[in-house]
PDB file of N, CA and C in Angstrom:
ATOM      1  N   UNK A   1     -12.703 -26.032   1.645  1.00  0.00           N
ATOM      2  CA  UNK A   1     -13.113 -27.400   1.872  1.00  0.00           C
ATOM      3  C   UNK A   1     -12.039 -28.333   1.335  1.00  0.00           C
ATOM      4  N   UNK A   2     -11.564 -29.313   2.410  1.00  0.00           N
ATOM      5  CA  UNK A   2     -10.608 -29.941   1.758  1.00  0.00           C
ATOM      6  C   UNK A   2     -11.201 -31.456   1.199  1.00  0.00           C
ATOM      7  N   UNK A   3     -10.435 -32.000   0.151  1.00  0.00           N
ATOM      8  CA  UNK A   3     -10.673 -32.787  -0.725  1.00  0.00           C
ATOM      9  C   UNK A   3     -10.706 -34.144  -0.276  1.00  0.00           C
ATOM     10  N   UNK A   4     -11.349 -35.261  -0.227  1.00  0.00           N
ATOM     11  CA  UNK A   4     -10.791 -36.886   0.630  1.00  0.00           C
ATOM     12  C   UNK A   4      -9.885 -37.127  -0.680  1.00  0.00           C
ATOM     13  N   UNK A   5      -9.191 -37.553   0.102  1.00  0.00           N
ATOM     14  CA  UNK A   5      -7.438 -38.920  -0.147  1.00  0.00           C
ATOM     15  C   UNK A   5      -8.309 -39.515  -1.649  1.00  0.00           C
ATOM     16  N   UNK A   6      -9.062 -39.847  -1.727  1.00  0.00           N
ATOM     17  CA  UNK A   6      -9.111 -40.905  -2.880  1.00  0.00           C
ATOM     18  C   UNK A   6      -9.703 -39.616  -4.408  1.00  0.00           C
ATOM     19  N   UNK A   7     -10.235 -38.614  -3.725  1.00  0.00           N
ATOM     20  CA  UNK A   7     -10.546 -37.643  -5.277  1.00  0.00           C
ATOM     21  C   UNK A   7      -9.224 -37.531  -5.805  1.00  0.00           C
ATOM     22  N   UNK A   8      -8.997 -37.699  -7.321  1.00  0.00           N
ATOM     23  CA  UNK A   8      -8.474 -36.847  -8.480  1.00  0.00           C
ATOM     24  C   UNK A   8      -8.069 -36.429  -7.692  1.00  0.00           C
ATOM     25  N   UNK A   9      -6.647 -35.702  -8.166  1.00  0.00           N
ATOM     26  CA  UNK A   9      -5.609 -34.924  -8.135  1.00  0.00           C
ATOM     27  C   UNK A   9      -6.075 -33.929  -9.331  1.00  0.00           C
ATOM     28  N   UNK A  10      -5.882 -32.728  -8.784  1.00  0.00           N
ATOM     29  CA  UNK A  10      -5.941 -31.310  -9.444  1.00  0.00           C
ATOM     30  C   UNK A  10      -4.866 -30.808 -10.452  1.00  0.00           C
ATOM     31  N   UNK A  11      -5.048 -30.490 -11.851  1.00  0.00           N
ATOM     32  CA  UNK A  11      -3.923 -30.396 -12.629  1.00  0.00           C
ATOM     33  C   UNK A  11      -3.750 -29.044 -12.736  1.00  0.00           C
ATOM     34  N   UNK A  12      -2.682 -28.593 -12.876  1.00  0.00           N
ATOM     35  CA  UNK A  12      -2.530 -27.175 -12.536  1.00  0.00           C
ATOM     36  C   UNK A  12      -1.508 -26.790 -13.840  1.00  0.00           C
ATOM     37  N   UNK A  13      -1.549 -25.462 -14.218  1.00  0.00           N
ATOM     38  CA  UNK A  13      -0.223 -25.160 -15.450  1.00  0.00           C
ATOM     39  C   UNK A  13       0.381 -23.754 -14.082  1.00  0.00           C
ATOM     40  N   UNK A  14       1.464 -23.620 -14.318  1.00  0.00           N
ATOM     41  CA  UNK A  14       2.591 -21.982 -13.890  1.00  0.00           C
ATOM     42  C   UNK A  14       2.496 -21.367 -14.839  1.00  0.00           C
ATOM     43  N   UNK A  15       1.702 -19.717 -15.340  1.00  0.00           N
ATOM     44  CA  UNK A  15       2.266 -19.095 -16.199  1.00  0.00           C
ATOM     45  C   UNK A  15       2.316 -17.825 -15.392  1.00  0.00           C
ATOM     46  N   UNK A  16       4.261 -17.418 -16.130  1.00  0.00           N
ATOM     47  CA  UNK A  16       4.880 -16.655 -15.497  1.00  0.00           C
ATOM     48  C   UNK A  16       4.712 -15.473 -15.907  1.00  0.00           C
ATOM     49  N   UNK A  17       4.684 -14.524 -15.591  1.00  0.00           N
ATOM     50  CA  UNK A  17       4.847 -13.082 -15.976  1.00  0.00           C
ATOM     51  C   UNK A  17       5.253 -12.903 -17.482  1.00  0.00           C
ATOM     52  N   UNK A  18       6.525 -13.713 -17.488  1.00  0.00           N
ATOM     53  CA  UNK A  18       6.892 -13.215 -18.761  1.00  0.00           C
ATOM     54  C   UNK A  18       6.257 -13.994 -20.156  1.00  0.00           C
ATOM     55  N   UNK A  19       5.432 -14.710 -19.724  1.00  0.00           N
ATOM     56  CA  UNK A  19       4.241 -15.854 -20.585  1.00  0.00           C
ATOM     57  C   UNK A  19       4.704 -16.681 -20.953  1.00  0.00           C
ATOM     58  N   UNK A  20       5.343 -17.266 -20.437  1.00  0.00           N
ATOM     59  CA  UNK A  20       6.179 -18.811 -20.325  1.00  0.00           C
ATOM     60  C   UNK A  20       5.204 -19.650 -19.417  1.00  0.00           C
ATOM     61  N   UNK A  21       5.061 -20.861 -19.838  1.00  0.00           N
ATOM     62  CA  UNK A  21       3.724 -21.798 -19.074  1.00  0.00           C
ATOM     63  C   UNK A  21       4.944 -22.835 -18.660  1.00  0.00           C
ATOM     64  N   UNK A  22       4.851 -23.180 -17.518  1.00  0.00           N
ATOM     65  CA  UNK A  22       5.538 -24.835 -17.161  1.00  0.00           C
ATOM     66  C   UNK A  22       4.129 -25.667 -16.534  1.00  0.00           C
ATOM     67  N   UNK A  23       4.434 -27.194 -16.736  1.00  0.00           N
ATOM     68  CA  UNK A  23       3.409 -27.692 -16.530  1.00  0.00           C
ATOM     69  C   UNK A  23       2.760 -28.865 -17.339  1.00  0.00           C
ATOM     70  N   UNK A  24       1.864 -29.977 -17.203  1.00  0.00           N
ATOM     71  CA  UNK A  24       1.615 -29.947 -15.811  1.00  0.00           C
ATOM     72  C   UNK A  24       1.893 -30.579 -14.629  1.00  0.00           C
ATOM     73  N   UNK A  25       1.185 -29.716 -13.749  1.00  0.00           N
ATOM     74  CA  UNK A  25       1.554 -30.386 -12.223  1.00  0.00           C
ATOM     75  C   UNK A  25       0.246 -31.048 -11.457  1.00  0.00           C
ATOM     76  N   UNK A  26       0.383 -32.293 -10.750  1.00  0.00           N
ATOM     77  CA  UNK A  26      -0.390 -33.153 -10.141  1.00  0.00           C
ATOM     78  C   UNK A  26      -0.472 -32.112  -8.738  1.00  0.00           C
ATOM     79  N   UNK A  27      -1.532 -31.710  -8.394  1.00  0.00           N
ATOM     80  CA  UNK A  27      -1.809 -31.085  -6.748  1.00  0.00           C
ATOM     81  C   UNK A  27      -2.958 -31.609  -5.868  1.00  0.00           C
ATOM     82  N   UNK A  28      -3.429 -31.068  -5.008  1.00  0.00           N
ATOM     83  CA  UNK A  28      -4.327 -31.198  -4.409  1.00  0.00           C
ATOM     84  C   UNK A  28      -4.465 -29.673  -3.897  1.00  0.00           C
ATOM     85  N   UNK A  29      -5.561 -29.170  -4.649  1.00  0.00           N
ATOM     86  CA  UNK A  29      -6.074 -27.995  -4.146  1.00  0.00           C
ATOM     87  C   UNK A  29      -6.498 -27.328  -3.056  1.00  0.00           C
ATOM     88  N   UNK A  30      -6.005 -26.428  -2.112  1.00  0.00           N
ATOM     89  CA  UNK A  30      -6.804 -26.010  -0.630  1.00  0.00           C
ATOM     90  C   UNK A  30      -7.264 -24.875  -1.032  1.00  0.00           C
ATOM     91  N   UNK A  31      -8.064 -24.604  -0.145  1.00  0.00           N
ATOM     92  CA  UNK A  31      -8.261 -22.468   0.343  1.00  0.00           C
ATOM     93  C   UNK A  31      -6.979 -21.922   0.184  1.00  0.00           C
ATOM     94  N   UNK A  32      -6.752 -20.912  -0.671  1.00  0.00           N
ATOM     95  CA  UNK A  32      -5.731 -19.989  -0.681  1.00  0.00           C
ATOM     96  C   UNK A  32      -4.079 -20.816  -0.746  1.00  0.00           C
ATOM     97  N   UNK A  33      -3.825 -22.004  -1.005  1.00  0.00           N
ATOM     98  CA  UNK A  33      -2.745 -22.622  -1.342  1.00  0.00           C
ATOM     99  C   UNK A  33      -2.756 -24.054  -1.885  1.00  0.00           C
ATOM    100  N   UNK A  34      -1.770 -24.347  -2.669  1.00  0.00           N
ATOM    101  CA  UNK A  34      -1.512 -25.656  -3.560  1.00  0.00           C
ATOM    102  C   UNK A  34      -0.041 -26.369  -2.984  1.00  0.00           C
ATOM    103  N   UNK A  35      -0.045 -27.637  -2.761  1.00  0.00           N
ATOM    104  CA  UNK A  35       1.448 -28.194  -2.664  1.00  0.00           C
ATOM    105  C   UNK A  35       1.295 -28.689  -4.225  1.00  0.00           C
ATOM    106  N   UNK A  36       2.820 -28.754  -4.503  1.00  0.00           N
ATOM    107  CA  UNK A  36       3.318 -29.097  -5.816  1.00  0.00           C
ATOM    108  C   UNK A  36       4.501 -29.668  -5.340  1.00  0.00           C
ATOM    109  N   UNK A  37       4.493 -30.812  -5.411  1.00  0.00           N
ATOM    110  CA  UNK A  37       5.698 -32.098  -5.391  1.00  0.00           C
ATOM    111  C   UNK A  37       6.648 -31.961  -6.122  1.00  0.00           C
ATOM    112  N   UNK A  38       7.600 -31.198  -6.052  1.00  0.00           N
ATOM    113  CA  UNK A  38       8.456 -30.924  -7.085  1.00  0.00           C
ATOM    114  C   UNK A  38       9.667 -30.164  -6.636  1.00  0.00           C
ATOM    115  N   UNK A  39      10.873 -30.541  -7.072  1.00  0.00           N
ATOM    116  CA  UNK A  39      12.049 -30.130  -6.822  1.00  0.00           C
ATOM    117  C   UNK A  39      12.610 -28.500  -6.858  1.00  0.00           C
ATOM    118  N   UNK A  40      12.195 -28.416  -8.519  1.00  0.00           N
ATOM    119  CA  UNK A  40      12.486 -27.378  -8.855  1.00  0.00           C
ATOM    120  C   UNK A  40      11.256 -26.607  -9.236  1.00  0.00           C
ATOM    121  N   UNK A  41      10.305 -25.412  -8.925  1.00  0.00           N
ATOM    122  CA  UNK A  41       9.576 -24.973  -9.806  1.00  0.00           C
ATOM    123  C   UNK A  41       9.416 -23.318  -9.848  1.00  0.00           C
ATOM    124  N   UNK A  42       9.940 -23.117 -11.115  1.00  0.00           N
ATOM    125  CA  UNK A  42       9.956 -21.975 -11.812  1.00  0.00           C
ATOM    126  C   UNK A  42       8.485 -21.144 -11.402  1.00  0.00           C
ATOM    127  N   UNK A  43       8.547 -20.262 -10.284  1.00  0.00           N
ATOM    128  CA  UNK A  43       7.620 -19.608 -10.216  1.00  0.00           C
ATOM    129  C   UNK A  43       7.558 -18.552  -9.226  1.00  0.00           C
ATOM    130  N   UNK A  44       6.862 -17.963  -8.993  1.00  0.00           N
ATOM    131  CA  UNK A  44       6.979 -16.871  -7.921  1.00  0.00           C
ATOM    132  C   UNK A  44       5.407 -15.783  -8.062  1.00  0.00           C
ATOM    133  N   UNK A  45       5.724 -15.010  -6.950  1.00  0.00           N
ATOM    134  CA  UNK A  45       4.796 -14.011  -6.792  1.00  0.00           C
ATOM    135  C   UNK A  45       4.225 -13.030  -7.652  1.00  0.00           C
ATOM    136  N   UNK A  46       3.452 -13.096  -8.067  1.00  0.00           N
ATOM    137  CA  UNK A  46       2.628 -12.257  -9.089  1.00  0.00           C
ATOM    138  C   UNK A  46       2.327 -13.563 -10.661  1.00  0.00           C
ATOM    139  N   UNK A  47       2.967 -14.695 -10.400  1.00  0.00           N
ATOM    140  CA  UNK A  47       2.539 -15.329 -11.549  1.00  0.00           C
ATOM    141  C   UNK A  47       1.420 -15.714 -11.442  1.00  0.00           C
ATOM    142  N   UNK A  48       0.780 -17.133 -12.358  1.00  0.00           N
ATOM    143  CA  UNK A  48      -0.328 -17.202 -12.187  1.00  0.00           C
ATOM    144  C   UNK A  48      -0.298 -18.673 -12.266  1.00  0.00           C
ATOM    145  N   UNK A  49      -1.345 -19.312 -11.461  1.00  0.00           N
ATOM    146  CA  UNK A  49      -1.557 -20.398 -11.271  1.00  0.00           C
ATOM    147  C   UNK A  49      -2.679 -20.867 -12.094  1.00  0.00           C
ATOM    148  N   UNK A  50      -2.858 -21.989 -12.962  1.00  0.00           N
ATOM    149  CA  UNK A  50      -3.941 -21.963 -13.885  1.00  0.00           C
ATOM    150  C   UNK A  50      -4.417 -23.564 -13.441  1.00  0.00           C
ATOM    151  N   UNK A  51      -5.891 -23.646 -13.065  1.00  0.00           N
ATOM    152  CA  UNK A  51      -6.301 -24.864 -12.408  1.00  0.00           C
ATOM    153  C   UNK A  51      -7.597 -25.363 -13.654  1.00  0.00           C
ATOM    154  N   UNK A  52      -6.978 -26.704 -14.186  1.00  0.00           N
ATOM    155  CA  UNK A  52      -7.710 -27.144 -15.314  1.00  0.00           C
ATOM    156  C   UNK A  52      -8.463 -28.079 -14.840  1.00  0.00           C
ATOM    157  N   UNK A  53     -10.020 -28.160 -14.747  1.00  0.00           N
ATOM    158  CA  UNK A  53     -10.971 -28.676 -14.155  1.00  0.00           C
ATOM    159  C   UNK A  53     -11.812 -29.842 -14.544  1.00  0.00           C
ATOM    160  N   UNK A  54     -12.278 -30.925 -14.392  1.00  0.00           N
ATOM    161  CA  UNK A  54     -12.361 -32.136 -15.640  1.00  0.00           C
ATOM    162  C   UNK A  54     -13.052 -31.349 -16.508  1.00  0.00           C
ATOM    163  N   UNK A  55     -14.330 -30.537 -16.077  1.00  0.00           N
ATOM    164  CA  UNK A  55     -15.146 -30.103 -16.517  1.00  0.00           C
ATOM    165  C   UNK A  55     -14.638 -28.984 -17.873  1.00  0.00           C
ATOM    166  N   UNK A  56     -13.407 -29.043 -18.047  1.00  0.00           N
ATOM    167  CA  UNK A  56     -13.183 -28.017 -19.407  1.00  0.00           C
ATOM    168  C   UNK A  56     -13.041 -26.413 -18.712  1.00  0.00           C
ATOM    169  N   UNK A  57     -13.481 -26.190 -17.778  1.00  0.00           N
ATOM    170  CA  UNK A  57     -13.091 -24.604 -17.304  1.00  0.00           C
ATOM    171  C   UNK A  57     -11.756 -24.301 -16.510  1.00  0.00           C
ATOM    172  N   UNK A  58     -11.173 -23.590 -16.455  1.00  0.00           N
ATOM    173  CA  UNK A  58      -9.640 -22.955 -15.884  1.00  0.00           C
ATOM    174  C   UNK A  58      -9.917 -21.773 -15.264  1.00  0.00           C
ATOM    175  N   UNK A  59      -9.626 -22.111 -13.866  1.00  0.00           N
ATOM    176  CA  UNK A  59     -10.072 -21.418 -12.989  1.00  0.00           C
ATOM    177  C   UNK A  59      -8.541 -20.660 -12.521  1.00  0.00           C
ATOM    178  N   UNK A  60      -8.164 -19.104 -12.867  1.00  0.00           N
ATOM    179  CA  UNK A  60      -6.744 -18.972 -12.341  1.00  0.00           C
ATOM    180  C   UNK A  60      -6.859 -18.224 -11.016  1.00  0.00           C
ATOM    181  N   UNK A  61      -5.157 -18.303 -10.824  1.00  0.00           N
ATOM    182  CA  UNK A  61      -5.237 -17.833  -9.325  1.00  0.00           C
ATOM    183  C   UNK A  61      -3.949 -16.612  -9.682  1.00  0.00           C
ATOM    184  N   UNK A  62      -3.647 -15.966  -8.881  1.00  0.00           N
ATOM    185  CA  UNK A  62      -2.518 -15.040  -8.840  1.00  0.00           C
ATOM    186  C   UNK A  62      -1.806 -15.753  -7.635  1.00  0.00           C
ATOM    187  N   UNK A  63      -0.538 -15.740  -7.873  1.00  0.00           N
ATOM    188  CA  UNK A  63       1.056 -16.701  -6.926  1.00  0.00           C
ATOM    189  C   UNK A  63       1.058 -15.549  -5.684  1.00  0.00           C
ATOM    190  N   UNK A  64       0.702 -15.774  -4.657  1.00  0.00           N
ATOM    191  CA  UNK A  64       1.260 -14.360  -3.837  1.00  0.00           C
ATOM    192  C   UNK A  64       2.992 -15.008  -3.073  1.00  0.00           C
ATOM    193  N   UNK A  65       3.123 -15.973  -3.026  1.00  0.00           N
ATOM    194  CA  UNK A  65       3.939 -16.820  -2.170  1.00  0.00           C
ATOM    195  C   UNK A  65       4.889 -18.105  -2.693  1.00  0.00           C
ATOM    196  N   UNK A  66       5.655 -18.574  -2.361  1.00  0.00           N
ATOM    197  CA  UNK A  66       6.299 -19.968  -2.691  1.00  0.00           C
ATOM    198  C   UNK A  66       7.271 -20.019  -1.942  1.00  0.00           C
ATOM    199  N   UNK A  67       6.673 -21.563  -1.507  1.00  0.00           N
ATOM    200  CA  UNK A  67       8.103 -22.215  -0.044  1.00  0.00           C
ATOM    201  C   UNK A  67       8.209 -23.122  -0.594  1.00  0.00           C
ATOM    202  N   UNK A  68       9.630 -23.403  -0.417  1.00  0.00           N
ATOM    203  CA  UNK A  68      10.362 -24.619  -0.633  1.00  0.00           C
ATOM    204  C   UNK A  68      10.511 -25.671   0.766  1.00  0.00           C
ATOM    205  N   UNK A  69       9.661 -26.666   0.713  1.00  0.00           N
ATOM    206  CA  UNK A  69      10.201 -27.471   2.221  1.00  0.00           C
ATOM    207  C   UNK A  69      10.782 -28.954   1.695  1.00  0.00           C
ATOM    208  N   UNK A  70      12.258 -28.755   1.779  1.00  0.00           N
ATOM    209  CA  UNK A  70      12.759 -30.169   1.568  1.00  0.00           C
ATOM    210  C   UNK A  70      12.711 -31.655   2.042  1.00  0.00           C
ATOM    211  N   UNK A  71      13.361 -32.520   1.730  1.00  0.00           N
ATOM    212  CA  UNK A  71      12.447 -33.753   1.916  1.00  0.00           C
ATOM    213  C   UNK A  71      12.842 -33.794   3.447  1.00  0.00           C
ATOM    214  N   UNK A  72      12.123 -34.641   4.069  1.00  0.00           N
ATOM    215  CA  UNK A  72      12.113 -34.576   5.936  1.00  0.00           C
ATOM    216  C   UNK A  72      11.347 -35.926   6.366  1.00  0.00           C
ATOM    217  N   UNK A  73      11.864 -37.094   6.713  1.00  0.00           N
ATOM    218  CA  UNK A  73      10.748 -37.355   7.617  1.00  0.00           C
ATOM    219  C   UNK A  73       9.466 -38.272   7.022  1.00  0.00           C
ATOM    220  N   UNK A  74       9.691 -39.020   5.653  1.00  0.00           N
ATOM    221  CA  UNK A  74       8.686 -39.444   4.987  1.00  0.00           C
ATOM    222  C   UNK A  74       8.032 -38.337   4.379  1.00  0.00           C
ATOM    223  N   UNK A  75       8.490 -37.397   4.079  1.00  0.00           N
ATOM    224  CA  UNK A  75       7.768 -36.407   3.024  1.00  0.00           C
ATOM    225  C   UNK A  75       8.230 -35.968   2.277  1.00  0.00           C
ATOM    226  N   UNK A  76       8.046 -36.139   0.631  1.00  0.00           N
ATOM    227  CA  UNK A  76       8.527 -35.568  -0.424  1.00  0.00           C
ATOM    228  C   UNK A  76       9.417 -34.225  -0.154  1.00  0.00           C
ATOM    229  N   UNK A  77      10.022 -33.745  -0.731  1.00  0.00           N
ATOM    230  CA  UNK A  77      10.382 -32.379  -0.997  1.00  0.00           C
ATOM    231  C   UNK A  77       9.003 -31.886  -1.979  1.00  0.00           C
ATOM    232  N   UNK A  78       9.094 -30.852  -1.518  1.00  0.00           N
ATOM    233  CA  UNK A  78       7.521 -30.060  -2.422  1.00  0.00           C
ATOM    234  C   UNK A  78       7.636 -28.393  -2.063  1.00  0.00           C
ATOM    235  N   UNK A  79       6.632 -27.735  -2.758  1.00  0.00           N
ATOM    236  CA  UNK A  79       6.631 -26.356  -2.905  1.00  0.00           C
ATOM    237  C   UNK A  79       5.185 -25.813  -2.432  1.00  0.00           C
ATOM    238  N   UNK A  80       5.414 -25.398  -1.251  1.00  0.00           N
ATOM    239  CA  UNK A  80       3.324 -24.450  -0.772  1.00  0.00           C
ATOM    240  C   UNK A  80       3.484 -23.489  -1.549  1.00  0.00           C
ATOM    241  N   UNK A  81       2.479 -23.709  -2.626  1.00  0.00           N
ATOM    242  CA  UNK A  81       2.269 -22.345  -3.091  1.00  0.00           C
ATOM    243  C   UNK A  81       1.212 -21.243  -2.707  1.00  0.00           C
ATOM    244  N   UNK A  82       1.244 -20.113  -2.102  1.00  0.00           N
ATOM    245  CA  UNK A  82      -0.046 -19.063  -1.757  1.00  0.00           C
ATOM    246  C   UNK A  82      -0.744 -18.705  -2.909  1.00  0.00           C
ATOM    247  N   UNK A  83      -2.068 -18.653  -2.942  1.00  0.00           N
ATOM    248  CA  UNK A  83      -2.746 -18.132  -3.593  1.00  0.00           C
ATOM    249  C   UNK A  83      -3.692 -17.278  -3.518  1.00  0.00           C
ATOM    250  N   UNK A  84      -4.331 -16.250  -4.842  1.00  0.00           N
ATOM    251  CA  UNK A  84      -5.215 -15.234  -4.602  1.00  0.00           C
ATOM    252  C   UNK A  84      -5.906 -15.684  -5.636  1.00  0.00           C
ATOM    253  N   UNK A  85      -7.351 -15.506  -5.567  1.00  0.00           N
ATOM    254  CA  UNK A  85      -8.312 -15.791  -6.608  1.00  0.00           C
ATOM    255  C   UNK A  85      -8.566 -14.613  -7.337  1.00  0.00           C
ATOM    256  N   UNK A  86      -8.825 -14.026  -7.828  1.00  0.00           N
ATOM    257  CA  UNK A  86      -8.907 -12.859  -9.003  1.00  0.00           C
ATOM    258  C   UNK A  86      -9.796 -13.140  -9.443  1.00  0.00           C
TER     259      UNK A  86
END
């Protein structure tokens, strides 16, 4: 279910395999993927995506994916990230 334009933005942390956290990041949450507005981000497949909820719970995801689509056209440069719920 996707989110209307005016909800909160979703805060998200990257922790990587090797337990290094970057973060945080402003998103908007979908089914099975996150854009993250951002140039550079340290992350990849098998990390973990950690989604901090107003409500105090952290809901994580496992990284299966990450694209880089540069800026184009009136659109940020940003990163789709894939996700798996665990």
């Amino acid at each position: 279910m996707e989110q209307p334009l005016n909800s909160p933005l979703d805060i998200v942390y990257i922790l990587r395999i090797d337990g290094t956290r970057f973060g945080p990041f402003e998103t908007r949450l979908e089914p099975n993927k996150a854009l993250i507005w951002e140039v550079t981000l340290n992350a990849g497949a098998g990390d973990t995506l950690e989604h901090h909820r107003p409500d105090g719970e952290v809901v994580s995801y496992v990284i299966t994916n990450t694209h880089f689509q540069p800026q184009m056209a009136g659109i940020e440069a940003h990163y789709t990230v894939r996700l798996r719920y665990d």
